[in-house]
Structures are given as structure tokens and as C-alpha cells.
Protein backbone atom coordinates (compact mmCIF):
# COMPACT_ATOMS: atom_id res chain seq x y z
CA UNK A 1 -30.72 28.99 12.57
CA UNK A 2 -33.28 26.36 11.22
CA UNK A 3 -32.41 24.31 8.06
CA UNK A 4 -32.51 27.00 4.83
CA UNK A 5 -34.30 25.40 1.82
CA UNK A 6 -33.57 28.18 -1.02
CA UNK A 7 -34.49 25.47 -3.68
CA UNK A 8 -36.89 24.52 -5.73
CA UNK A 9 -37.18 21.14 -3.87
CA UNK A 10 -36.35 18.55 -7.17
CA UNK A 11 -33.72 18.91 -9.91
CA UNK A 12 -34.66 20.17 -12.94
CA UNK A 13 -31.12 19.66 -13.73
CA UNK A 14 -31.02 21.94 -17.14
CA UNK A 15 -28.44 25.04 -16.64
CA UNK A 16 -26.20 25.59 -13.27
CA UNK A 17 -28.48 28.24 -11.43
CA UNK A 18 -25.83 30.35 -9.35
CA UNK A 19 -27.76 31.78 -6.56
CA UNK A 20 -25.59 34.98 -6.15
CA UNK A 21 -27.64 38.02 -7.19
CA UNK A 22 -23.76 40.34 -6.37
CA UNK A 23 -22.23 38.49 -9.51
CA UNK A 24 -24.32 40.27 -11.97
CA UNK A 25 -22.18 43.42 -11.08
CA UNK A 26 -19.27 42.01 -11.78
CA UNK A 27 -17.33 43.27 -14.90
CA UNK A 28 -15.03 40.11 -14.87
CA UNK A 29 -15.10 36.78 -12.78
CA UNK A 30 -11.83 35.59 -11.57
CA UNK A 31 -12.24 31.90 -10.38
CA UNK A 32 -8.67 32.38 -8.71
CA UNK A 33 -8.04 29.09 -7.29
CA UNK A 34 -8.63 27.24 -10.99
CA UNK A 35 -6.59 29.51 -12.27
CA UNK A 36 -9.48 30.29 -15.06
CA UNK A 37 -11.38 33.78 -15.73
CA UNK A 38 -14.22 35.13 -18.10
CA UNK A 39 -11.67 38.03 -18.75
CA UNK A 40 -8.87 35.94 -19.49
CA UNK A 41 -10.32 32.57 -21.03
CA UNK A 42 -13.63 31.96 -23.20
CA UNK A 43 -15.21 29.10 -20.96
CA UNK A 44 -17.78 28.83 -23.08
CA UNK A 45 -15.65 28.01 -26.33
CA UNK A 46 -13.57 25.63 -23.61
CA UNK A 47 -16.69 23.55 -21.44
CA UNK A 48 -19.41 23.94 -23.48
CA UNK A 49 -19.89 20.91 -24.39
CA UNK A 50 -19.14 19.59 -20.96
CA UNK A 51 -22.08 16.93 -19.37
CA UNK A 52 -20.47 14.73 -16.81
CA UNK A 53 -17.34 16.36 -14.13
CA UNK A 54 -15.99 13.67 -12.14
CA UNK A 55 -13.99 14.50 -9.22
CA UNK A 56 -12.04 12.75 -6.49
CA UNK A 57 -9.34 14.14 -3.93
CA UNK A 58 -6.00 13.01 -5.10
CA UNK A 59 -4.65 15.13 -8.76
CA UNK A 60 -2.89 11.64 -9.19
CA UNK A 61 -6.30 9.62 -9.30
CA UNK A 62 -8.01 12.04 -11.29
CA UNK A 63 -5.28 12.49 -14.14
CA UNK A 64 -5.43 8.38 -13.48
CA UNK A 65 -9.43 8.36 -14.30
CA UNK A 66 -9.49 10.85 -17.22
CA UNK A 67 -6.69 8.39 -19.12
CA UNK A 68 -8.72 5.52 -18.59
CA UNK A 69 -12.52 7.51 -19.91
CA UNK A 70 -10.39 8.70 -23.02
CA UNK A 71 -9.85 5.36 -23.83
CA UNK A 72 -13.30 4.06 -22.84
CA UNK A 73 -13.97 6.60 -25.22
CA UNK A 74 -11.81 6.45 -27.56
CA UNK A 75 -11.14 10.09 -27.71
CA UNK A 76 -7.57 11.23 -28.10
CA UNK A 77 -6.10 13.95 -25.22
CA UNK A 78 -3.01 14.94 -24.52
CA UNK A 79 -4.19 15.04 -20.43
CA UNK A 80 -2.64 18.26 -19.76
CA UNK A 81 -3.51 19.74 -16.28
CA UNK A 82 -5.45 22.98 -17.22
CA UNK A 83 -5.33 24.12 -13.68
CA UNK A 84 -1.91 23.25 -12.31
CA UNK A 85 -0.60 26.27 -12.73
CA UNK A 86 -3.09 28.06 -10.37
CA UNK A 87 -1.02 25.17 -7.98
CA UNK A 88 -4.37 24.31 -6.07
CA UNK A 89 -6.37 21.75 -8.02
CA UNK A 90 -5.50 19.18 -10.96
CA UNK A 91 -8.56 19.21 -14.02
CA UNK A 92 -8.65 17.36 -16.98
CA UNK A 93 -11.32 17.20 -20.00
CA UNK A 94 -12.02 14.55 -21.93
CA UNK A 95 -14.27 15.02 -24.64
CA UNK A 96 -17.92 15.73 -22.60
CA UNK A 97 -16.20 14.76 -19.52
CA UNK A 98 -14.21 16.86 -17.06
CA UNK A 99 -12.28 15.10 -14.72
CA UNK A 100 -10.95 17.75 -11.27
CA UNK A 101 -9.26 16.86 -8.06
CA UNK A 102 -10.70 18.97 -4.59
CA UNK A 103 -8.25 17.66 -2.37
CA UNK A 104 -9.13 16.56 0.90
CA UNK A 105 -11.82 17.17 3.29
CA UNK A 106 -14.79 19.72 3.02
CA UNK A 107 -13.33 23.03 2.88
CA UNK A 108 -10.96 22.30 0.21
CA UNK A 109 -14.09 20.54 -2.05
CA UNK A 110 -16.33 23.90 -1.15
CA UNK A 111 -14.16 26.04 -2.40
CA UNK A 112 -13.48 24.02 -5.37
CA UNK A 113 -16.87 23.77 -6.39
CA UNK A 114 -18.04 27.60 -5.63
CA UNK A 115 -15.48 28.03 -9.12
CA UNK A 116 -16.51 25.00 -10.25
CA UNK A 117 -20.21 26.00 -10.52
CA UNK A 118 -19.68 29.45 -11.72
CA UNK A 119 -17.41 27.47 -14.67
CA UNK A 120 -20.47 25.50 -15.58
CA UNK A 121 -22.60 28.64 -15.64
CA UNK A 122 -20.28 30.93 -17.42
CA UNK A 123 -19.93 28.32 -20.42
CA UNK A 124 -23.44 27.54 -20.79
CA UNK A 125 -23.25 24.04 -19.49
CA UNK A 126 -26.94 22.24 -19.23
CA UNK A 127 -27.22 18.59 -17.43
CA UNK A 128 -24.23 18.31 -15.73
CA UNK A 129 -24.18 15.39 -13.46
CA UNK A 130 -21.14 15.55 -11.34
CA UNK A 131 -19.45 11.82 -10.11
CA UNK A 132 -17.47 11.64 -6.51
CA UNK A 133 -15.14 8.66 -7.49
CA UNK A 134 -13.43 7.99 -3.54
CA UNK A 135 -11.91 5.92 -1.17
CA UNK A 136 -13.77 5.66 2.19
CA UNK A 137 -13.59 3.33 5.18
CA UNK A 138 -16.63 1.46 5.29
CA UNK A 139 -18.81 0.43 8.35
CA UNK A 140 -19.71 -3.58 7.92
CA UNK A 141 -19.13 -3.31 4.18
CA UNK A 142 -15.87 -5.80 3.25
CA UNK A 143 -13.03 -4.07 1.68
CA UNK A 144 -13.01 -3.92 -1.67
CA UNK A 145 -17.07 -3.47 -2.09
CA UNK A 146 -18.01 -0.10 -3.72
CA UNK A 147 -20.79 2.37 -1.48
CA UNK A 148 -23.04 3.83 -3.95
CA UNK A 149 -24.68 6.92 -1.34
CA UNK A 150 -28.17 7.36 -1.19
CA UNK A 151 -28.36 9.62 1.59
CA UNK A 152 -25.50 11.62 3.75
CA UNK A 153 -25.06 13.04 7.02
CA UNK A 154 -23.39 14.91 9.43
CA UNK A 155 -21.58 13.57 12.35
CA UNK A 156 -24.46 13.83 14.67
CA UNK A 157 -26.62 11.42 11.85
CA UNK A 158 -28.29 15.16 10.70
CA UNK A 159 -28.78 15.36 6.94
CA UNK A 160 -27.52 18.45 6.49
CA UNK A 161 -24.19 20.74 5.85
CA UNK A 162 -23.77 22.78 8.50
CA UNK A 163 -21.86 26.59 7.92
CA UNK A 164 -21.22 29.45 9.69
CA UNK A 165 -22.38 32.48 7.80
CA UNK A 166 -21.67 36.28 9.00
CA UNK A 167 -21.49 34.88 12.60
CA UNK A 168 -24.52 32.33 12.38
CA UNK A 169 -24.80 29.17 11.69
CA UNK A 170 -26.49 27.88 8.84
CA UNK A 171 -27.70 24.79 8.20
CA UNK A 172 -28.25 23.82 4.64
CA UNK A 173 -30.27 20.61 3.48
CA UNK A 174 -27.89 17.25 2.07
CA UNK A 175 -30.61 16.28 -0.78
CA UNK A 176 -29.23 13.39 -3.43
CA UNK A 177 -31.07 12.64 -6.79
CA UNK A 178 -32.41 8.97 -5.50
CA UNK A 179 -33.23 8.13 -9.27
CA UNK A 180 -29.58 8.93 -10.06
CA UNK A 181 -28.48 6.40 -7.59
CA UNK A 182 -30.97 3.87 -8.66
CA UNK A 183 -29.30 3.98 -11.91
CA UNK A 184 -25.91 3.79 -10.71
CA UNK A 185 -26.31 1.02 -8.79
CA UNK A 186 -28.66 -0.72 -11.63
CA UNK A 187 -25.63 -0.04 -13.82
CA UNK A 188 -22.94 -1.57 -11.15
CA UNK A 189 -25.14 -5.08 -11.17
CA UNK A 190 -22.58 -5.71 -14.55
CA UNK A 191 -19.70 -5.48 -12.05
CA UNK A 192 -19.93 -9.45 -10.33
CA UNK A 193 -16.29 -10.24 -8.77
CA UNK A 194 -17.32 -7.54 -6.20
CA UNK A 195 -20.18 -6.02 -4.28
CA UNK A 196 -22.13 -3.06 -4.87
CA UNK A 197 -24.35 -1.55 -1.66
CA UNK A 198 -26.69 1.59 -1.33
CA UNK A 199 -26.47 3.23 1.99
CA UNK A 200 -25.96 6.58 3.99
CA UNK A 201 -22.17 7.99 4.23
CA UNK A 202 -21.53 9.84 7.53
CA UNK A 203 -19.63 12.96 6.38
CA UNK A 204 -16.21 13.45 8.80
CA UNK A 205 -14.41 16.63 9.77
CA UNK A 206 -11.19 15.07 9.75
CA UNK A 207 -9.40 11.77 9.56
CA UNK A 208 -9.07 10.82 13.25
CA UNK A 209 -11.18 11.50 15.86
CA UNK A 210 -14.50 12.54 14.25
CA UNK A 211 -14.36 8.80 12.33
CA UNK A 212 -13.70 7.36 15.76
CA UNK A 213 -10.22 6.08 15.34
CA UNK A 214 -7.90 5.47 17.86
CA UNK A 215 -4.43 5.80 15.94
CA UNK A 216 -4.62 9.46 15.80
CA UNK A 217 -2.08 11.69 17.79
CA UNK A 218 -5.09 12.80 20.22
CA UNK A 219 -7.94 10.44 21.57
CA UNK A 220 -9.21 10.40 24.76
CA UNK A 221 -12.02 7.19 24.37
CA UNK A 222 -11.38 3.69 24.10
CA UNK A 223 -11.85 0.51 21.64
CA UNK A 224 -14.96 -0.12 22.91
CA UNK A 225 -16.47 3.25 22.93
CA UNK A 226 -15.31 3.21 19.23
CA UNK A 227 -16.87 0.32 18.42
CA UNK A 228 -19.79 1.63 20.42
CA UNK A 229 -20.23 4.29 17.79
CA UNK A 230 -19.34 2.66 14.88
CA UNK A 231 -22.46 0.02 15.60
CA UNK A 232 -25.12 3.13 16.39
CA UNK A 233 -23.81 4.32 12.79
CA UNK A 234 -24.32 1.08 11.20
CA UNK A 235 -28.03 0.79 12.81
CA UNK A 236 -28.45 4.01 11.04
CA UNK A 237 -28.28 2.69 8.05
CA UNK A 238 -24.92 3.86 7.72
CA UNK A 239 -22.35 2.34 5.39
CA UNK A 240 -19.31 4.40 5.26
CA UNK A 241 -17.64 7.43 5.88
CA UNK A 242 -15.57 10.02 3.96
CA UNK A 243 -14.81 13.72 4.49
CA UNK A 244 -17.03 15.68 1.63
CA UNK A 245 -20.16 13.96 1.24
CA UNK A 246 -22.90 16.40 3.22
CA UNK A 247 -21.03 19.54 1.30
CA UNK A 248 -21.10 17.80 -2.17
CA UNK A 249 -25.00 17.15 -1.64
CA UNK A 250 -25.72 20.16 -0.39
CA UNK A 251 -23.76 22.72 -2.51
CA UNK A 252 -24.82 20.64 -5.81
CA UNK A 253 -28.55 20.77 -4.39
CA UNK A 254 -28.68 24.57 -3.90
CA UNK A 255 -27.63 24.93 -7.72
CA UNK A 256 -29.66 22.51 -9.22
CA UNK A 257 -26.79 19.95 -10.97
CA UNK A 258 -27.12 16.32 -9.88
CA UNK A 259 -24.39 14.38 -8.43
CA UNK A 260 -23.96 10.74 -7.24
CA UNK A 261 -21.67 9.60 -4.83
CA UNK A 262 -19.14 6.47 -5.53
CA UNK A 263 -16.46 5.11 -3.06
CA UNK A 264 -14.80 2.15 -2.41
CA UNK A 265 -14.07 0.74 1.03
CA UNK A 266 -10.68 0.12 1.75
CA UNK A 267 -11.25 -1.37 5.26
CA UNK A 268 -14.35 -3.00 7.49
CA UNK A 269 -14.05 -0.21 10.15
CA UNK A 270 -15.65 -2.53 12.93
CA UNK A 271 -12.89 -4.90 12.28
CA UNK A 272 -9.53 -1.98 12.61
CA UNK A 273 -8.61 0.98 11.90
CA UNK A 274 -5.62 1.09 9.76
CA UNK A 275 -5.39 -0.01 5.82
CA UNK A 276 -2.77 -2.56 5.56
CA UNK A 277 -3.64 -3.37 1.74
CA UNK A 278 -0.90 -4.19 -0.60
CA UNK A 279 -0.01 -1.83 -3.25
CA UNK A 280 -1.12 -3.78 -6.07
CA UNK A 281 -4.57 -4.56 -4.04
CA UNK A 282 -5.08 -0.98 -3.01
CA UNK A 283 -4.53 0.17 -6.87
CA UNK A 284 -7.10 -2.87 -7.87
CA UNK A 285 -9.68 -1.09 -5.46
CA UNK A 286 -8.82 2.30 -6.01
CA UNK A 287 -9.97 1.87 -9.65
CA UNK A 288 -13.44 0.01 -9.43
CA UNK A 289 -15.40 3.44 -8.66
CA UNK A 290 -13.29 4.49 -12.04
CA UNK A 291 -14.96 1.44 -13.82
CA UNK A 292 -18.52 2.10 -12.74
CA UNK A 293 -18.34 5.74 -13.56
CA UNK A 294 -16.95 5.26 -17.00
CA UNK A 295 -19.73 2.61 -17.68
CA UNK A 296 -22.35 4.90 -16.66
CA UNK A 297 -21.13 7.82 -18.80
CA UNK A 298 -21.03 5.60 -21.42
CA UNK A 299 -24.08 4.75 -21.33
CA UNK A 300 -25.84 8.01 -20.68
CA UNK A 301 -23.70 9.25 -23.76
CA UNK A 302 -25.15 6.08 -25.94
CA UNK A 303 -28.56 6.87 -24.73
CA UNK A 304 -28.38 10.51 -25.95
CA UNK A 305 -26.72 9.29 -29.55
């Protein structure tokens, strides 16, 4: 099936437009895997007010993130996990800010945000931007540097996130807000005891193999067939790769909400494949995409005051 393009082509991003036509004869809306309902909870009275959800994989990093927003904006929370008992996903709110885990990969984020954007819609959310704050492994980017994306794709270089629909496949266009990024990485200029670089993130469908490694249980090429492949990406204009990008651009593109991709390298993947940072260094790098999103929210909430 060719590429579907059910949008509008730019974001308008006002409301969350769900693009489900079966909801509206639904009597009640369980969103089972947050653990949340329009039966059983008024969303509304709870994420009204809600303008920025930042998410990352880990429940650990993202009750790590929303402590350090509350106190970048000085709002008092007692950070308890208003999910955990649905035993899937970790979510926090701070204030305007909403801070969720989506474990790892793509089909755990997809399924996340599927609730996630019914949430927003339910409660009458308008300009949501959503933040990926990650870890990645970067391709001729030094460790430590942060990747701000500008444009993500598939493992065959395709922007696009690729599903398979009622026995087809469907192939759904990876589209990123490029004046959001501009501003994110305008904003990250502050930041000057590391580097900041805009570039494409190759979205992975696991850990291993489809990022080229060679320390998985099962590979069947060589070091220089990796490296090979790792250089062709980097021509691309690649800079990175995670395992969520394509399906975060794509799913937030199809219901109008703008997001903006942050991660921070923990390894040059043309120089290795395992991360043999300390713990103290790997904590140090694990928080820098936490310092740029805070400043940007900060920001966009002292332009709006």
C-alpha cells in the first residue's frame, strides 16, 4: 500500500484531533493500559491544564525528570505514579507538564500513546507539544553530545512508520514540526560544556541486529559489514539511532500535536558497540536532554505569561 497522508499536511497544533469516527459510539472509554477512564476519572478536571507531556522509556528517568521540572518550577508535587497501578507505564504531572514512561521500543510507545492521545482529547487539552527525552547510540556524534531530530526514518532510510493493518501494510508518513526543532536547538546554544547537533535518527526494531551490532546472541555479518552500514547511514545524514522515533513522528503527525525529539548519545557507534560509561558519567549524560527540555518549557511558559 502507498504512503497514507490522512492529514492536513501542517500542524495547527490547537486540540488533539482523534481520527477514530467508532469512538463516538462509545458510552465510556477505558484507556486500560493507563489505568485511567472517562467513566471512572474526570480527565478533564485532572489534565486540563496540561501543555507540554514529556516522555522517555525508563519509569525511573521519568519520575527522575518530573522532580527536577517541579523544581525548575517551583511547583510543589508529591510525584505519585498515577498509573502504576495499571502496572504498565509510570506518569507524573507537574503543574502544565506531564511527565510518562512508554517503555522500550515501538510497540510499547504505540500503544502508550493511542491512550495517551485519547487522554489529551477527553480533557480538552489544546497545544500540547510532547518532548522524547532518550538515550541513543549515536553515529559520528561523541558521547555525551545531545541529537536534537529533524527528520526520522526507517531502517531502509524511508521516512515513514510502517504497520500492518487488517492484513496490509500501511505505510504512514514520519513528519516533524522543523520550526519546533529550530527552537530547540536555538534554545540548547545556552548549553556550552557540550554539543548540540540536528540530524536524522534511524528508527530500530530492536537492540541488536537491526542497529548493526555484533554483541547480540544472533549475527551472521561481520565488523566490517557493520561499519559498512553504519557509514551509508552517516552519509545519510544520519546521526543516531533509537527504537521509537518513526512511530512518535508519525502517530503525533496523524493527530495534529507537535513533538520534538531529544537524545543523548551514549557511544560513537563507528568507534564500538558496547557503553562502558561509568555510573556517575552515564547519570551526567542521562540528564542533559532533562536540562534542555526543562529550559524550553520554561521558556514557552514565560512567553505565554
Amino acid at each position: 500500500m502507498d504512503t497514507e497522508n490522512i492529514c492536513d499536511g501542517d500542524f495547527e497544533n490547537e486540540g488533539c484531533k482523534l481520527r477514530n469516527p467508532n469512538l463516538q459510539s462509545l458510552s465510556s472509554d477505558k484507556l486500560y493500559h493507563l489505568g485511567l477512564g472517562t467513566e471512572t476519572h474526570d480527565l478533564e478536571s485532572m489534565f486540563g491544564d496540561l501543555k507540554f507531556v514529556c516522555i522517555g522509556g525508563s519509569a525511573h528517568r521519568m519520575k527522575n525528570f518530573a522532580q527536577y521540572i517541579a523544581e525548575q518550577l517551583n511547583i510543589p508535587t508529591d510525584l505519585s505514579d498515577i498509573t502504576g497501578h495499571a502496572h504498565r507505564y509510570s506518569m507524573f504531572k507537574v503543574g502544565p507538564v506531564l511527565s510518562i514512561s512508554h517503555g522500550i521500543g515501538s510497540p510499547s510507545l504505540a500503544v502508550m500513546l493511542d491512550e495517551l492521545f485519547k487522554l489529551l482529547s477527553y480533557a480538552k487539552c489544546k497545544n500540547v507539544t510532547i518532548i522524547r527525552i532518550g538515550t541513543c547510540g549515536g553515529i559520528g556524534v561523541q558521547p555525551g553530545s545531545l541529537v536534537v531530530t529533524n527528520k526520522t526514518v526507517d531502517g531502509l532510510l524511508r521516512p515513514i512508520y510502517e504497520q500492518y493493518i487488517l492484513g496490509e501494510v500501511v505505510h504512514r508518513e514520519a513528519i516533524l514540526d522543523q520550526n519546533l526543532v529550530e527552537e530547540v536547538k536555538e534554545i540548547s546554544r545556552e548549553f556550552t560544556h557540550y554539543e548540540t547537533v540536528i540530524g536524522s535518527t534511524m528508527c530500530a526494531n530492536d537492540f541488536y541486529e537491526s542497529q548493526g551490532r555484533i554483541d547480540g546472541s544472533v549475527c551472521n555479518y561481520m565488523e566490517a559489514d557493520k561499519l559498512k552500514f553504519l557509514n551509508k547511514l552517516h552519509d545519510a545524514g544520519v546521526r543516531n539511532i533509537d527504537m521509537e522515533c518513526t512511530t512518535l513522528a508519525a502517530k503525533c503527525y496523524l493527530v495534529n500535536i507537535k513533538c520534538v525529539i531529544i537524545n543523548v548519545a551514549l557511544i560513537n557507534r563507528l568507534k564500538g558497540d558496547q557503553i562502558s560509561l561509568s555510573p556517575d558519567k552515564y547519570k551526567e549524560f542521562e540528564t542533559r536532554p532533562q536540562e534542555l527540555a526543562a529550559l524550553f518549557i520554561k521558556r514557552k511558559l514565560q512567553t505565554k505569561n
